[in-house]
Protein backbone atom coordinates (compact mmCIF):
# COMPACT_ATOMS: atom_id res chain seq x y z
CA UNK A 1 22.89 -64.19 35.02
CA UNK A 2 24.51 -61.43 32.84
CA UNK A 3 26.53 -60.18 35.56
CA UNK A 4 28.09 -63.98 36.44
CA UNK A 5 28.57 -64.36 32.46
CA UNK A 6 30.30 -60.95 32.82
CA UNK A 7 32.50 -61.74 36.20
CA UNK A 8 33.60 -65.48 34.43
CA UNK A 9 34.41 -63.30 31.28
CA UNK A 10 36.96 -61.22 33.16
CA UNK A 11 38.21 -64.11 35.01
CA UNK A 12 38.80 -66.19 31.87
CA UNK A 13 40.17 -62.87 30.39
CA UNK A 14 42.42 -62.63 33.22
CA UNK A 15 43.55 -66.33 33.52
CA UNK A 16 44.54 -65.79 30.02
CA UNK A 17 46.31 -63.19 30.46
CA UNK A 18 48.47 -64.33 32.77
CA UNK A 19 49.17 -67.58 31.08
CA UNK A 20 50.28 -65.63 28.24
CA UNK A 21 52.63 -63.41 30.63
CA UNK A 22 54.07 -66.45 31.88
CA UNK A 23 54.59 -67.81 28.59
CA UNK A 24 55.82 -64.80 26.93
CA UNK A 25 58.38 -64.30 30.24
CA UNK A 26 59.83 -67.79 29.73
CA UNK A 27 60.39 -67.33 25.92
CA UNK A 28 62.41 -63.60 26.81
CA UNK A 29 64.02 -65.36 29.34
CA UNK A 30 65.10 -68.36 26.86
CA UNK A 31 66.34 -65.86 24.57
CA UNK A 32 68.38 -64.26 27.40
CA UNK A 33 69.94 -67.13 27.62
CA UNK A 34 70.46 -67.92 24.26
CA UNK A 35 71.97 -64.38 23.93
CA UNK A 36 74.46 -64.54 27.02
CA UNK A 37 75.79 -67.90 25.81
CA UNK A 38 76.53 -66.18 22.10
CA UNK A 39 77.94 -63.24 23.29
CA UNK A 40 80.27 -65.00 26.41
CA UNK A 41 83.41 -66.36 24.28
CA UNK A 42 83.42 -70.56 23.47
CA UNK A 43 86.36 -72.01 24.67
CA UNK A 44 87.01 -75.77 23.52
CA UNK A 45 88.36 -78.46 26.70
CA UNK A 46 91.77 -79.92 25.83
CA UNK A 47 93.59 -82.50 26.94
CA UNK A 48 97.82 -81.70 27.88
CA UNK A 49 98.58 -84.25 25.49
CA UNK A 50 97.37 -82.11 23.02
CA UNK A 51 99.80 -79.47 23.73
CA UNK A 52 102.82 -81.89 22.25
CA UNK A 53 103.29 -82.13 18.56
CA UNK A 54 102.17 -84.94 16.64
CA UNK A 55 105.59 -87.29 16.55
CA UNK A 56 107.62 -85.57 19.34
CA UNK A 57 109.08 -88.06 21.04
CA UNK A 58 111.58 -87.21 23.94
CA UNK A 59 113.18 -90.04 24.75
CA UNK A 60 114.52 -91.46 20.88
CA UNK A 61 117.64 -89.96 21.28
CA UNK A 62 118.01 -92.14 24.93
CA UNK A 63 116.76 -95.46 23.96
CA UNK A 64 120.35 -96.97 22.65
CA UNK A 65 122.11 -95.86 25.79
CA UNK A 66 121.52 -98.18 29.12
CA UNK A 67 120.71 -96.09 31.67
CA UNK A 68 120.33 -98.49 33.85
CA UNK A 69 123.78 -99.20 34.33
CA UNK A 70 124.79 -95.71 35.35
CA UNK A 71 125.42 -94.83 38.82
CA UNK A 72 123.28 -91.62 40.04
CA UNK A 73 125.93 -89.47 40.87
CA UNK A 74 128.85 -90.69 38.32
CA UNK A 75 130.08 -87.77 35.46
CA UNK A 76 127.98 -89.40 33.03
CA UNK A 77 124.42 -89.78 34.99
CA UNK A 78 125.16 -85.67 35.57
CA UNK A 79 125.71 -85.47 32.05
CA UNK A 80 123.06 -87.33 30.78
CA UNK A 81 120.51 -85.70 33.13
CA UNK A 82 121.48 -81.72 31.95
CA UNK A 83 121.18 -82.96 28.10
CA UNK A 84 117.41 -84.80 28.79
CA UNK A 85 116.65 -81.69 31.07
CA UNK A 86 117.87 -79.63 27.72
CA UNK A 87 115.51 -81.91 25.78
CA UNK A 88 112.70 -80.54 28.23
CA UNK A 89 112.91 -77.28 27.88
CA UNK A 90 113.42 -76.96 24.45
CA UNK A 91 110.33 -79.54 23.63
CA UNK A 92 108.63 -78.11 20.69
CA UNK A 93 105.06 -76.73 20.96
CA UNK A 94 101.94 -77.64 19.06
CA UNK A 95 101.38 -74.33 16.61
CA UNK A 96 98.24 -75.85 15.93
CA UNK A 97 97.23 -74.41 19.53
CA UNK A 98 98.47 -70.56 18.74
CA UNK A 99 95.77 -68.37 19.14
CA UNK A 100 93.59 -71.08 20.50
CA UNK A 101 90.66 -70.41 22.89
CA UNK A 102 90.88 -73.18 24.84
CA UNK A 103 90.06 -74.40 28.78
CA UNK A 104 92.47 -76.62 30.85
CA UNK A 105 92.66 -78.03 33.74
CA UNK A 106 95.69 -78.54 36.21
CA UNK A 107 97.89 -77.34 39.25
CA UNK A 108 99.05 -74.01 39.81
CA UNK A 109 102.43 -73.22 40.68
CA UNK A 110 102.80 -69.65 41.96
CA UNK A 111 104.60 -67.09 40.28
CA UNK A 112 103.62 -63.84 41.15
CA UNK A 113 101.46 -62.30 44.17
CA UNK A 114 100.48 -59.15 45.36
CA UNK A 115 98.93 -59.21 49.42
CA UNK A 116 97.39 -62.74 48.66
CA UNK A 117 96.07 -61.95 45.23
CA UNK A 118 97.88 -64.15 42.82
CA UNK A 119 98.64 -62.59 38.91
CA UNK A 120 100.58 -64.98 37.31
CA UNK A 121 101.19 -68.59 37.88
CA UNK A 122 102.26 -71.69 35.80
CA UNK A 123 99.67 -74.44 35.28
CA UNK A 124 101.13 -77.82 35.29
CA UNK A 125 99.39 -81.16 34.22
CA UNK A 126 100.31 -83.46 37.54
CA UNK A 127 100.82 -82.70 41.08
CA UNK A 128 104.08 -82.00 42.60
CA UNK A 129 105.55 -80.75 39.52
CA UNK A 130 108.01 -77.93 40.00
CA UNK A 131 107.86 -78.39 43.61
CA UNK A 132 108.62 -81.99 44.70
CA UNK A 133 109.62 -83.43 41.17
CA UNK A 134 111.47 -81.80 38.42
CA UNK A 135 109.57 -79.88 36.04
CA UNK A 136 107.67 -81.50 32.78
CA UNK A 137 108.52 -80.70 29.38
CA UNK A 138 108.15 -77.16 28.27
CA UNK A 139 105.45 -78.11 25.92
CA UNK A 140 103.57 -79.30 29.45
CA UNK A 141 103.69 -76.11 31.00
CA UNK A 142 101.15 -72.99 31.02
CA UNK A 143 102.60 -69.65 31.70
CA UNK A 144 99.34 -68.64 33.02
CA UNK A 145 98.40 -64.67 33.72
CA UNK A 146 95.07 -63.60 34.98
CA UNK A 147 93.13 -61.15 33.49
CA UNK A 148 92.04 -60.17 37.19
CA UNK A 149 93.86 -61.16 40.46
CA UNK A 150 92.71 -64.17 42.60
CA UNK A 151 92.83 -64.80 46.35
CA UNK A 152 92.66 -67.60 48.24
CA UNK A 153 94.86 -69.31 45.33
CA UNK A 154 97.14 -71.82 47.01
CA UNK A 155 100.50 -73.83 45.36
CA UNK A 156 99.00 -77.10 43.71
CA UNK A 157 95.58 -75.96 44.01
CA UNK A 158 93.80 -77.66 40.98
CA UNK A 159 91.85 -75.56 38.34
CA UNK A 160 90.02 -75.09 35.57
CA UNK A 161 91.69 -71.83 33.54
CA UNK A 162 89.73 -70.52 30.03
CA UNK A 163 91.45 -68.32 27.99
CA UNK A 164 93.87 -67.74 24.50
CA UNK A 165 96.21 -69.96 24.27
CA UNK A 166 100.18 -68.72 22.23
CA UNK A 167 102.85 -70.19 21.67
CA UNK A 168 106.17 -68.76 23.57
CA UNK A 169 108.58 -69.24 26.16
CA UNK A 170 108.46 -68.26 29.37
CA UNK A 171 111.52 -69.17 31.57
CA UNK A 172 111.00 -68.89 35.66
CA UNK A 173 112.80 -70.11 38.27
CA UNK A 174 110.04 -72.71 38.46
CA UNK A 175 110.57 -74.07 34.79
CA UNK A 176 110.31 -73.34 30.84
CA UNK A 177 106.88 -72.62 30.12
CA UNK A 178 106.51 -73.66 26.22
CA UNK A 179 102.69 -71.78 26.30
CA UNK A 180 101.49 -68.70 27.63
CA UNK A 181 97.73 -67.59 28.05
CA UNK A 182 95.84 -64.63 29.54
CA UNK A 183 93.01 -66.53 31.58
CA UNK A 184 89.56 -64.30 31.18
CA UNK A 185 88.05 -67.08 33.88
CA UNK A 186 89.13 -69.75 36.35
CA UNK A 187 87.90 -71.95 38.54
CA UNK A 188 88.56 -74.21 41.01
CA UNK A 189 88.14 -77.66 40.24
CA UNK A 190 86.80 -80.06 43.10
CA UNK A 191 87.08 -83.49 41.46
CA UNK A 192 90.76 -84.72 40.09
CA UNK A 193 91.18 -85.47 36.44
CA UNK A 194 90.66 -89.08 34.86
């Protein structure tokens, strides 16, 4: 009787002791957690219509002229379009975002490759732009530069791109970027934006 008080001792024992492993494991692994998530940086998810300053407003100078009535390729349709395309790419920046740690998510639009590994790209907030349709607003555009190389990074591929945001041009013969960043991590992004 002893010996089978003995034996369910050192089973109990035993049971115990490996509840408490189990339990003691999934606290150290909580706190692993906890600990990468401090130490990898926060970045906060913006929206492009953040990146243009409160009040900017493009088109003000345009809305007493009729457009309309211009013919596409007439002196003053040229005109008009080089001074709205100068209203572009001088469109102020929000210096609320310098220094920002932020993640976006848009298009790229190659800049710079080396044997399929792209370095430096702009990120742009709609498909097409740069390529099909004129380019946005400098204050829409990313001059993006990775901290690593990618491959397998395709024109208008969509992404998600964390990293600190500044203030600055950046003029390409793809556009005036009114933002630059140095992206620590991107992604690809599988589902289009709302």
């Amino acid at each position: 009787m002893r010996t089978s008080l003995n034996i369910l001792g050192v089973f109990a024992f035993v049971a115990a002791l490996g509840g408490a492993t189990q339990w003691l494991a999934r606290d150290f692994e909580a706190d692993q957690a906890a600990s990468r998530a401090q130490a990898r940086p926060q970045f906060r998810e913006i929206a492009w219509q953040e990146l243009v300053p409160p009040g900017w407003d493009p088109l003000a100078q345009y809305r007493d002229q009729d457009i309309a009535q211009l013919d596409d390729g007439s002196a003053e349709a040229v005109a008009l379009a080089r001074r709205m395309r100068e209203t572009w790419d001088n469109a102020p920046t929000n210096r609320a975002l310098d220094g920002a740690r932020v993640r976006l998510s848009g298009y790229v639009v190659p800049l710079e490759s080396d044997q399929g590994r792209m370095s430096e790209f702009l990120l742009v907030p709609f498909f097409g732009a740069c390529i099909h349709v004129p380019a946005p607003a400098a204050n829409q555009m990313v001059h993006v530069r990775l901290a690593e190389p990618a491959a397998d990074l395709r024109t208008m591929d969509l992404v998600w791109v964390n990293g600190q945001l500044t203030t600055g041009r950046t003029d390409s013969a793809m556009g005036m970027a009114g933002y630059r960043m140095l992206a620590t991590d991107l992604q690809r992004r599988h589902t289009l934006p709302r």
